[in-house]
Protein backbone atom coordinates (compact mmCIF):
# COMPACT_ATOMS: atom_id res chain seq x y z
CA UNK A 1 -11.60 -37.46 0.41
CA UNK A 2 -8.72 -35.34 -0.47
CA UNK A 3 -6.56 -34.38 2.23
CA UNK A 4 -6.30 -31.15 4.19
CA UNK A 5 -2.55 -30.19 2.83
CA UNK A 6 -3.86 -31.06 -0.67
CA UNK A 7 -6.95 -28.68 -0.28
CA UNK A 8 -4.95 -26.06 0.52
CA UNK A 9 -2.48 -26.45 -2.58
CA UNK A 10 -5.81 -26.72 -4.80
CA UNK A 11 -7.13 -23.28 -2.98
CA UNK A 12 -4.01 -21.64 -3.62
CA UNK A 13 -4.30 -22.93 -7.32
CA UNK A 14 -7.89 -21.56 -7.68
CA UNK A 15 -7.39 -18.39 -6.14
CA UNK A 16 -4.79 -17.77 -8.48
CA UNK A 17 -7.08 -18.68 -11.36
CA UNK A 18 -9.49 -15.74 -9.96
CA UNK A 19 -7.02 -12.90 -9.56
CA UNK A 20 -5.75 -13.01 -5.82
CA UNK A 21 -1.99 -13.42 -5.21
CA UNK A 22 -1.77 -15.20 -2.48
CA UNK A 23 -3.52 -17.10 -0.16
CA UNK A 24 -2.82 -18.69 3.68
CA UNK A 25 -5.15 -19.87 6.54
CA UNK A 26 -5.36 -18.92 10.29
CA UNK A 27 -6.30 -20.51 13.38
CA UNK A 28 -9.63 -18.92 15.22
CA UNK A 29 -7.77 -18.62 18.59
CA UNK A 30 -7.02 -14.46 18.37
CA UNK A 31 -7.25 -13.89 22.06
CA UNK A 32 -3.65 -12.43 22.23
CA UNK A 33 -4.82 -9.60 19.99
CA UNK A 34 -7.76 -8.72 22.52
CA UNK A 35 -5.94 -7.11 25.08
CA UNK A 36 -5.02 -4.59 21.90
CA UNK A 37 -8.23 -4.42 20.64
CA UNK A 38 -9.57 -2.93 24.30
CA UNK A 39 -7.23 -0.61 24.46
CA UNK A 40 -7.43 0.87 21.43
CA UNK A 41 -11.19 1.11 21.95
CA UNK A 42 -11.12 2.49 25.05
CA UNK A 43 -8.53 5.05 24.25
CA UNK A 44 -11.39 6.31 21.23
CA UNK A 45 -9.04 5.93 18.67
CA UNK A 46 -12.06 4.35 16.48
CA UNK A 47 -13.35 8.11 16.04
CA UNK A 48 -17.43 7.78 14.88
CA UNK A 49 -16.68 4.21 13.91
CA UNK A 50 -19.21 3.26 16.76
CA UNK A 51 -19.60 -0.28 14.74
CA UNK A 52 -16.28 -0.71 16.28
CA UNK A 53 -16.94 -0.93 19.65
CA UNK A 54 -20.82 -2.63 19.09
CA UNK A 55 -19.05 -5.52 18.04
CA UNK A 56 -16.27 -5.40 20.65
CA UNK A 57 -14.28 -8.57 21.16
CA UNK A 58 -16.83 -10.80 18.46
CA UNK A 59 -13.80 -8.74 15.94
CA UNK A 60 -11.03 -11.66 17.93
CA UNK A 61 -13.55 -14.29 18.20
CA UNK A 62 -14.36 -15.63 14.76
CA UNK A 63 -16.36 -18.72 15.92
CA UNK A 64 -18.72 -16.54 17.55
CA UNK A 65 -19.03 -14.50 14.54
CA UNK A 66 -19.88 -17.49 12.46
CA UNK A 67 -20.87 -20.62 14.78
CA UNK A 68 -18.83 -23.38 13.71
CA UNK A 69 -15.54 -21.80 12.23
CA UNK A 70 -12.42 -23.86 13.10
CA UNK A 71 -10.03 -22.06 10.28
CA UNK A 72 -10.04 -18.94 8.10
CA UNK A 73 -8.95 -18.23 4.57
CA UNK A 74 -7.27 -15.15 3.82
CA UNK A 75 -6.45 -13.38 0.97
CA UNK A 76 -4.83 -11.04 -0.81
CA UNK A 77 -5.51 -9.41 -4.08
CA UNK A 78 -2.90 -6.19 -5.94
CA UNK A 79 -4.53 -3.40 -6.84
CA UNK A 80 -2.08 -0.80 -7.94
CA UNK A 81 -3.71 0.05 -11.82
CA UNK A 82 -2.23 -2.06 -14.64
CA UNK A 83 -0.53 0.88 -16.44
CA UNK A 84 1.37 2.32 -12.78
CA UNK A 85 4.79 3.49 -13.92
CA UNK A 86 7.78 1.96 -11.90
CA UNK A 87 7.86 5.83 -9.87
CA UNK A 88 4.31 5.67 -8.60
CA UNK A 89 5.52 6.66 -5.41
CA UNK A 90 7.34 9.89 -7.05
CA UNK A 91 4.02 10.98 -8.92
CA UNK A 92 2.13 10.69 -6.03
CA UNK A 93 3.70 12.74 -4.21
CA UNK A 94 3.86 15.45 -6.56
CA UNK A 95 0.18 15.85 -6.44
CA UNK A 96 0.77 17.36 -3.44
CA UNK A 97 2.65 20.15 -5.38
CA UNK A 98 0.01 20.69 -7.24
CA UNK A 99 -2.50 22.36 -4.34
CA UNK A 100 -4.98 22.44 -7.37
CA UNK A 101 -5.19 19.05 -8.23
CA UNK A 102 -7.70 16.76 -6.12
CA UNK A 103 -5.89 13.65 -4.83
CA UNK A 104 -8.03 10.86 -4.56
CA UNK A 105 -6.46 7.99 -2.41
CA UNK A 106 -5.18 4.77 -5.47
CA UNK A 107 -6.67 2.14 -4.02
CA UNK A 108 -10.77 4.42 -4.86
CA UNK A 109 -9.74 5.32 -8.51
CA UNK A 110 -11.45 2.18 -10.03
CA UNK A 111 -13.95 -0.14 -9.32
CA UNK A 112 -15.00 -0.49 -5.54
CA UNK A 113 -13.10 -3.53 -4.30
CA UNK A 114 -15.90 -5.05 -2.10
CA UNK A 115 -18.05 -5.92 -5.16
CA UNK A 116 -14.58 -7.29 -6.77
CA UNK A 117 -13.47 -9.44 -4.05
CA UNK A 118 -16.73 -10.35 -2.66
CA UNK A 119 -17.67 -11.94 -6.21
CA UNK A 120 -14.47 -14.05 -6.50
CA UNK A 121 -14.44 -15.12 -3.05
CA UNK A 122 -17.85 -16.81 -3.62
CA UNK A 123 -16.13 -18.37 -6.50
CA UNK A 124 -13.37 -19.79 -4.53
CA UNK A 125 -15.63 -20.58 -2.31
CA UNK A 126 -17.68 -22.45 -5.14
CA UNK A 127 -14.26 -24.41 -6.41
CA UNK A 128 -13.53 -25.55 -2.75
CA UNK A 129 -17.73 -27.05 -2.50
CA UNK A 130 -16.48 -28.67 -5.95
CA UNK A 131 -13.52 -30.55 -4.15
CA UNK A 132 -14.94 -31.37 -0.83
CA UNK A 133 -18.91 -30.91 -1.16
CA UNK A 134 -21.53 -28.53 0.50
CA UNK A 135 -19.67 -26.91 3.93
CA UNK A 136 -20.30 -24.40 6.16
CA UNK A 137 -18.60 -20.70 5.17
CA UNK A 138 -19.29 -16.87 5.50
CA UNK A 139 -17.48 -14.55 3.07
CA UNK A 140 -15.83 -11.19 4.08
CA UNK A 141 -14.21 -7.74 2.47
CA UNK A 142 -13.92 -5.53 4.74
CA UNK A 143 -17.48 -5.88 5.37
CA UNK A 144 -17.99 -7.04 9.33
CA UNK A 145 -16.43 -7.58 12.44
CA UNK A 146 -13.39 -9.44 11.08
CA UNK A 147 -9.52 -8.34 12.41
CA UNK A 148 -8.28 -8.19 8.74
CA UNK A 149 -4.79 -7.48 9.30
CA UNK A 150 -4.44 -9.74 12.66
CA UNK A 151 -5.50 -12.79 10.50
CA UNK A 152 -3.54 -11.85 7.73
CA UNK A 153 -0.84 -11.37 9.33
CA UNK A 154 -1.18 -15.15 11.12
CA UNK A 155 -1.84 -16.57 8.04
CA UNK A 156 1.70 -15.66 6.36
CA UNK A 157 0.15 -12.86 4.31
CA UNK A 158 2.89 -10.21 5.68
CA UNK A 159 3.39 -8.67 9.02
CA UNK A 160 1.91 -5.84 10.75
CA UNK A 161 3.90 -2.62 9.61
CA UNK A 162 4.33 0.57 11.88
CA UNK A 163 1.76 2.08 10.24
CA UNK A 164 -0.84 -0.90 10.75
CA UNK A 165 -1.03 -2.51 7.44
CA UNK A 166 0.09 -5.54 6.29
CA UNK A 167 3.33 -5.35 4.65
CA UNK A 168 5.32 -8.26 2.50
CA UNK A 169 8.98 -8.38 1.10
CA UNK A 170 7.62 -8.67 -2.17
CA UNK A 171 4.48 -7.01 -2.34
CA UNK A 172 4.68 -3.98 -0.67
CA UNK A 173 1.20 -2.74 1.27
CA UNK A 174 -0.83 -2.36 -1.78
CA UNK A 175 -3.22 -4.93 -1.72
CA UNK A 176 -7.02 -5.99 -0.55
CA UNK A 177 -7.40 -8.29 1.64
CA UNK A 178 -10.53 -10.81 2.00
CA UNK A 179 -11.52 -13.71 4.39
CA UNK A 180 -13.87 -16.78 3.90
CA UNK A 181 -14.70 -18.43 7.58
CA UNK A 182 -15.19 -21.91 7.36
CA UNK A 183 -16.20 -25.47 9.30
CA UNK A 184 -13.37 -26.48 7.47
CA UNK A 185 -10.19 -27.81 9.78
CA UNK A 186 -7.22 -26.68 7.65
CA UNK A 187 -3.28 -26.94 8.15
CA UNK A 188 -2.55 -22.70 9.28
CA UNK A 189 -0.33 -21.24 7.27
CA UNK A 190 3.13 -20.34 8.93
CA UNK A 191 3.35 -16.39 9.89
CA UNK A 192 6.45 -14.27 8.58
CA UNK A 193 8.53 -12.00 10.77
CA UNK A 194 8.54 -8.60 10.60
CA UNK A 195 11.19 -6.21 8.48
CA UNK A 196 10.52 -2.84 9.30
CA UNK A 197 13.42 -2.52 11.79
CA UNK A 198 14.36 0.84 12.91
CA UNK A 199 12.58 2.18 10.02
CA UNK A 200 9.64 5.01 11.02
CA UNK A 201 9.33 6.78 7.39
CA UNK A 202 5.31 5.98 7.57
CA UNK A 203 5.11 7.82 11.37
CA UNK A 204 7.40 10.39 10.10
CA UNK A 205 5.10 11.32 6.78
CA UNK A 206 2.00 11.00 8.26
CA UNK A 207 0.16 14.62 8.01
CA UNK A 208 -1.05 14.66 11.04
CA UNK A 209 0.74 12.38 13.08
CA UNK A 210 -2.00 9.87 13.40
CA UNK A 211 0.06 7.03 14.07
CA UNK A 212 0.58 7.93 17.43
CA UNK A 213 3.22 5.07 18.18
CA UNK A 214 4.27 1.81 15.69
CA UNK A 215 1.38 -0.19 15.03
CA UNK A 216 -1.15 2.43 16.66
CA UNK A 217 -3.32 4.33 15.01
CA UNK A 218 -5.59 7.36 16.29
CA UNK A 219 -8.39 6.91 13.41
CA UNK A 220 -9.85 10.52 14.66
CA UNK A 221 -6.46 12.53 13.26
CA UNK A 222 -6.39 10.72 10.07
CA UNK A 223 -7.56 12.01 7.05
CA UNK A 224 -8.56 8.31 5.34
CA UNK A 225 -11.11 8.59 8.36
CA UNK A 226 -11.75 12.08 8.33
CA UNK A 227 -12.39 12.36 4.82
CA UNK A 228 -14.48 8.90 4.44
CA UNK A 229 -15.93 7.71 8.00
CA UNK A 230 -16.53 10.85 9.88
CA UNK A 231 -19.69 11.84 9.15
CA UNK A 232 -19.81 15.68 11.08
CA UNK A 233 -17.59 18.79 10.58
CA UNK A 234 -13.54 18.20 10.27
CA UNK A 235 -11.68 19.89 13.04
CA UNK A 236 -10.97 22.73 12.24
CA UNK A 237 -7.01 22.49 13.14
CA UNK A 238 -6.76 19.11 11.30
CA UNK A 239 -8.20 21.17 7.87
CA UNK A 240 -4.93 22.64 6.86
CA UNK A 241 -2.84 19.37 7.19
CA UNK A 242 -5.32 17.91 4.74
CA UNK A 243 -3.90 19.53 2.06
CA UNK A 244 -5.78 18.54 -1.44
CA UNK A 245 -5.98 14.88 -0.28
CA UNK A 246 -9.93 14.70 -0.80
CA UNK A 247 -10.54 10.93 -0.27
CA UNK A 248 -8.17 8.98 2.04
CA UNK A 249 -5.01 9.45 2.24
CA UNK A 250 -2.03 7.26 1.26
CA UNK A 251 1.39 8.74 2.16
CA UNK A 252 2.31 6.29 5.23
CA UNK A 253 2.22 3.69 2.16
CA UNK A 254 4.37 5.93 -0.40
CA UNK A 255 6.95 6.36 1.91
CA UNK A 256 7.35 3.27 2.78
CA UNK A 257 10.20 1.78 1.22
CA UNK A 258 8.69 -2.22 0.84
CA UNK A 259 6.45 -0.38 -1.73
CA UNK A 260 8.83 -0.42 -4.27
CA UNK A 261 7.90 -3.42 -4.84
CA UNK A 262 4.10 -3.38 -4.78
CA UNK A 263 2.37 -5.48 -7.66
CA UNK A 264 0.33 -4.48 -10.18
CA UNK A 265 -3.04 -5.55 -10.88
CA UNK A 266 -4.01 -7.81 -13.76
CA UNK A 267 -7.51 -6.78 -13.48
CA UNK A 268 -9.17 -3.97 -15.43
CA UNK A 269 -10.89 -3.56 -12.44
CA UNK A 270 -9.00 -1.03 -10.83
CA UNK A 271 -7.90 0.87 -13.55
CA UNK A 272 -8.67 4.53 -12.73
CA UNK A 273 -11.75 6.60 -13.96
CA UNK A 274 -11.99 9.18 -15.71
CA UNK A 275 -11.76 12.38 -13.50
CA UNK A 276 -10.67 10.62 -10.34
CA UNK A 277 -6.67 10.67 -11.05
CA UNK A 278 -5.47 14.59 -12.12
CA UNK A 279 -8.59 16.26 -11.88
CA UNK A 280 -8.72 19.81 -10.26
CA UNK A 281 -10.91 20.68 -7.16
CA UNK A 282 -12.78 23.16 -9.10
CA UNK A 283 -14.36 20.64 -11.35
CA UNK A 284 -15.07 18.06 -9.23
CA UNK A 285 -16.56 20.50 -6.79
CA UNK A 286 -18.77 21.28 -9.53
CA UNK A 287 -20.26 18.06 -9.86
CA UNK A 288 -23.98 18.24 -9.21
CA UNK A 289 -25.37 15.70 -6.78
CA UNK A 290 -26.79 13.75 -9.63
CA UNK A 291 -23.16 14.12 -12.09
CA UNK A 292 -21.55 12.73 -8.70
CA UNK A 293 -23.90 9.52 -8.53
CA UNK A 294 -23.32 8.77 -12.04
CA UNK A 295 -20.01 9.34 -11.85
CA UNK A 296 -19.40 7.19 -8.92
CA UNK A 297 -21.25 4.31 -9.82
CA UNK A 298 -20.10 0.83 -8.75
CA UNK A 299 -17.35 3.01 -7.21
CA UNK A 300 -16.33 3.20 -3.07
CA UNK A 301 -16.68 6.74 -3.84
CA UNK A 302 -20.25 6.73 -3.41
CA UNK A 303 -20.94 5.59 0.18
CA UNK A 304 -19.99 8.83 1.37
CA UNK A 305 -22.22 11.56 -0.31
CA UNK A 306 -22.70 14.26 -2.50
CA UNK A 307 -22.49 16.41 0.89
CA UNK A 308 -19.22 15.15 2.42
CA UNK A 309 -17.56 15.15 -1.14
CA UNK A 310 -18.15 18.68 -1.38
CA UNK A 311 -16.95 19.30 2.26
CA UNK A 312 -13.99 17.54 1.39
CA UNK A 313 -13.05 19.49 -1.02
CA UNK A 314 -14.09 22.69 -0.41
CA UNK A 315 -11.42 21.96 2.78
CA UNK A 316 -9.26 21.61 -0.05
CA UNK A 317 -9.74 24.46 -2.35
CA UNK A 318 -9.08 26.19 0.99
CA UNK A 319 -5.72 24.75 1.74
CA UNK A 320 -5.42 25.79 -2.23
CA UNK A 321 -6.71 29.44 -1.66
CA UNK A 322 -3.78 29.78 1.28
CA UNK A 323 -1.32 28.81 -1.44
CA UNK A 324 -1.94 31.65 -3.41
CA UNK A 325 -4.42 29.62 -6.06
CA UNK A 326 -6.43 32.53 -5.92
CA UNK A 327 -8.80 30.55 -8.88
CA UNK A 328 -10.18 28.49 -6.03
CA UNK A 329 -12.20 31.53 -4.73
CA UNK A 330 -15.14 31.21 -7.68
CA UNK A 331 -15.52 28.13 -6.99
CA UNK A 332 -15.88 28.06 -3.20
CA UNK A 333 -18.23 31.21 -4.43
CA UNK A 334 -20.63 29.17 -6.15
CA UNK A 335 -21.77 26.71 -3.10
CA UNK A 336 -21.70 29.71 -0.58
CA UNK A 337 -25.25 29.29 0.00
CA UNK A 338 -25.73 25.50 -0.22
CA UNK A 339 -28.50 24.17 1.27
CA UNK A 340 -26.31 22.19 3.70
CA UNK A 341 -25.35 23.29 6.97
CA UNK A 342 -22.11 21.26 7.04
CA UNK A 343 -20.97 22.34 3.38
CA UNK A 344 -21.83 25.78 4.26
CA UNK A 345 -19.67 25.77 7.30
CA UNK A 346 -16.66 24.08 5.47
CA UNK A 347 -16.95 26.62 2.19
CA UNK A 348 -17.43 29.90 4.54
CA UNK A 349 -14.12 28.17 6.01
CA UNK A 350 -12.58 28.02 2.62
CA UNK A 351 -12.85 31.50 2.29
CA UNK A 352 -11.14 32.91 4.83
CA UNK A 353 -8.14 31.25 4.17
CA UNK A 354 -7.33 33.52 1.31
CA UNK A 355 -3.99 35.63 2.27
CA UNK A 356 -4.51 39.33 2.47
């Protein structure tokens, strides 16, 4: 049977082959993160995320997750678009001078990356039954109780920046990660030290101030949650800080400096769509619900709704409206009387932002 060390090299080899850039392995034993875990919990920094605490501690224990795990394979996959210019960061940015424009966060311009990655990890996870025969292993993007970054982060795949991601010397923060849990007793990978130093451009950027100390995040002030998990009305102080960001959010990751040298994608995958990169908030907001389904097919767009898209950005077109983009007004006219309480509340909102 081939040998543990050798499986590993072959994994790497394969998961090359399928479009990730790197992989490592971690142990199961993640009870030093727990203590963390609790605290953050019982602090409520998880927001609505109520999946969160339901699974509590099973998140650190992977071989109660899935009986019989003794290693983990992590992953990590690139997903800046393969035309991104070598100023990405610079262009972002300027969106935000743009109070018109609808930013949509990079990493949701394409194709969703759960159906991506969760297709090529049952691949690799085909080409490792091909070298060692039928064994036991559970798949994950994203997608369950799994600490993501903690495991990547023990597995080699980078270290935990300030802002909570995983960040490497040569890849920036602008990647996917993925896990397969297996039965599988592997060599771990060894971890990397950290290299943010004294360096707090991420806390510094953040809108508003969500990372509320390095490597702690309150999920309730920031807008990736706001604008994708929370499910209710945005606070209403929080509104103007959102600017025209109207999914996620990624300025703790484009002012971070190890970005310059995120990777590109080779995939097609995450190229961006058609009216998800430069669009204005007017026409998006006039996407009917059906034009929005169509639209967002296949894309991580769609798991939030017709209705919070249009709260999102008629939050936007008011931060626009404030600006003196007095063209937002018709727009925020024309859903006035939506059927929906919460776009309703969000529009009549919108409108009174406009400056005497």
């Amino acid at each position: 049977m081939i040998g543990s060390r050798q499986l590993v090299s072959r994994i790497q080899t394969l998961a090359r082959e399928l479009g990730f850039s790197q992989i490592g392995v971690a142990g199961v034993d993640l009870s030093a993160a727990e203590p963390g875990l609790m605290q953050w919990l019982e602090k409520g920094f998880h927001g609505e995320m109520a999946y969160m605490a339901a699974h509590g501690l099973r998140r650190a224990r992977p071989a109660e997750l899935v009986p019989g795990t003794v290693s983990v394979i992590t992953v990590r996959m690139d997903y800046l678009p393969r035309g991104t210019p070598d100023d990405w960061q610079r262009i972002e940015f300027a969106r935000l001078d743009r109070p018109g424009e609808a930013i949509v966060s990079m990493y949701a311009r394409g194709r969703d990356y759960h159906k991506v990655l969760r297709s090529r990890l049952q691949k690799l996870a085909d080409g490792i039954a091909a070298e060692v025969g039928p064994f036991g292993h559970r798949a994950f993007t994203d997608s369950a109780p799994v600490l993501e970054a903690e495991l990547a982060s023990r597995s080699g795949q980078g270290w935990r920046g300030k802002h909570t991601l995983v960040l490497d010397r040569e890849a920036g923060s602008m990647f996917f990660l993925g896990e397969i849990y297996v039965d599988l007793a592997l060599p771990p990978s060894e971890p990397v030290s950290p290299h943010c130093g004294s360096c707090s451009a991420c806390i510094d950027i953040c809108p508003t101030q969500a990372i509320v100390a390095p490597q702690r995040l309150d999920a309730r002030r920031c807008i990736s949650y706001l604008t994708i998990e929370h499910p209710g009305p945005i606070p209403e102080e929080l509104r103007p800080l959102m600017a025209n960001r109207i999914y996620g959010c990624d300025d703790c990751q484009l002012a971070c400096p190890w970005n310059k040298f995120a990777k590109k994608s080779a995939l097609p995958d995450f190229d961006p769509r058609e009216g998800l990169a430069g669009s204005t908030l007017a026409a998006l907001f006039a996407w009917s619900e059906e034009e929005f389904l169509s639209r967002t097919e296949g894309s991580p767009i769609r798991r939030i709704g017709h209705e919070r898209w249009l709260r999102n950005i008629a939050v936007a077109l008011g931060n626009a409206l404030r600006s003196g983009d007095t063209s937002a007004r018709a727009a925020l006219e024309s859903r006035r009387e939506h059927p929906s309480e919460l776009v309703r509340e969000h529009v009549l909102w919108a409108l009174e932002q406009q400056i005497a």
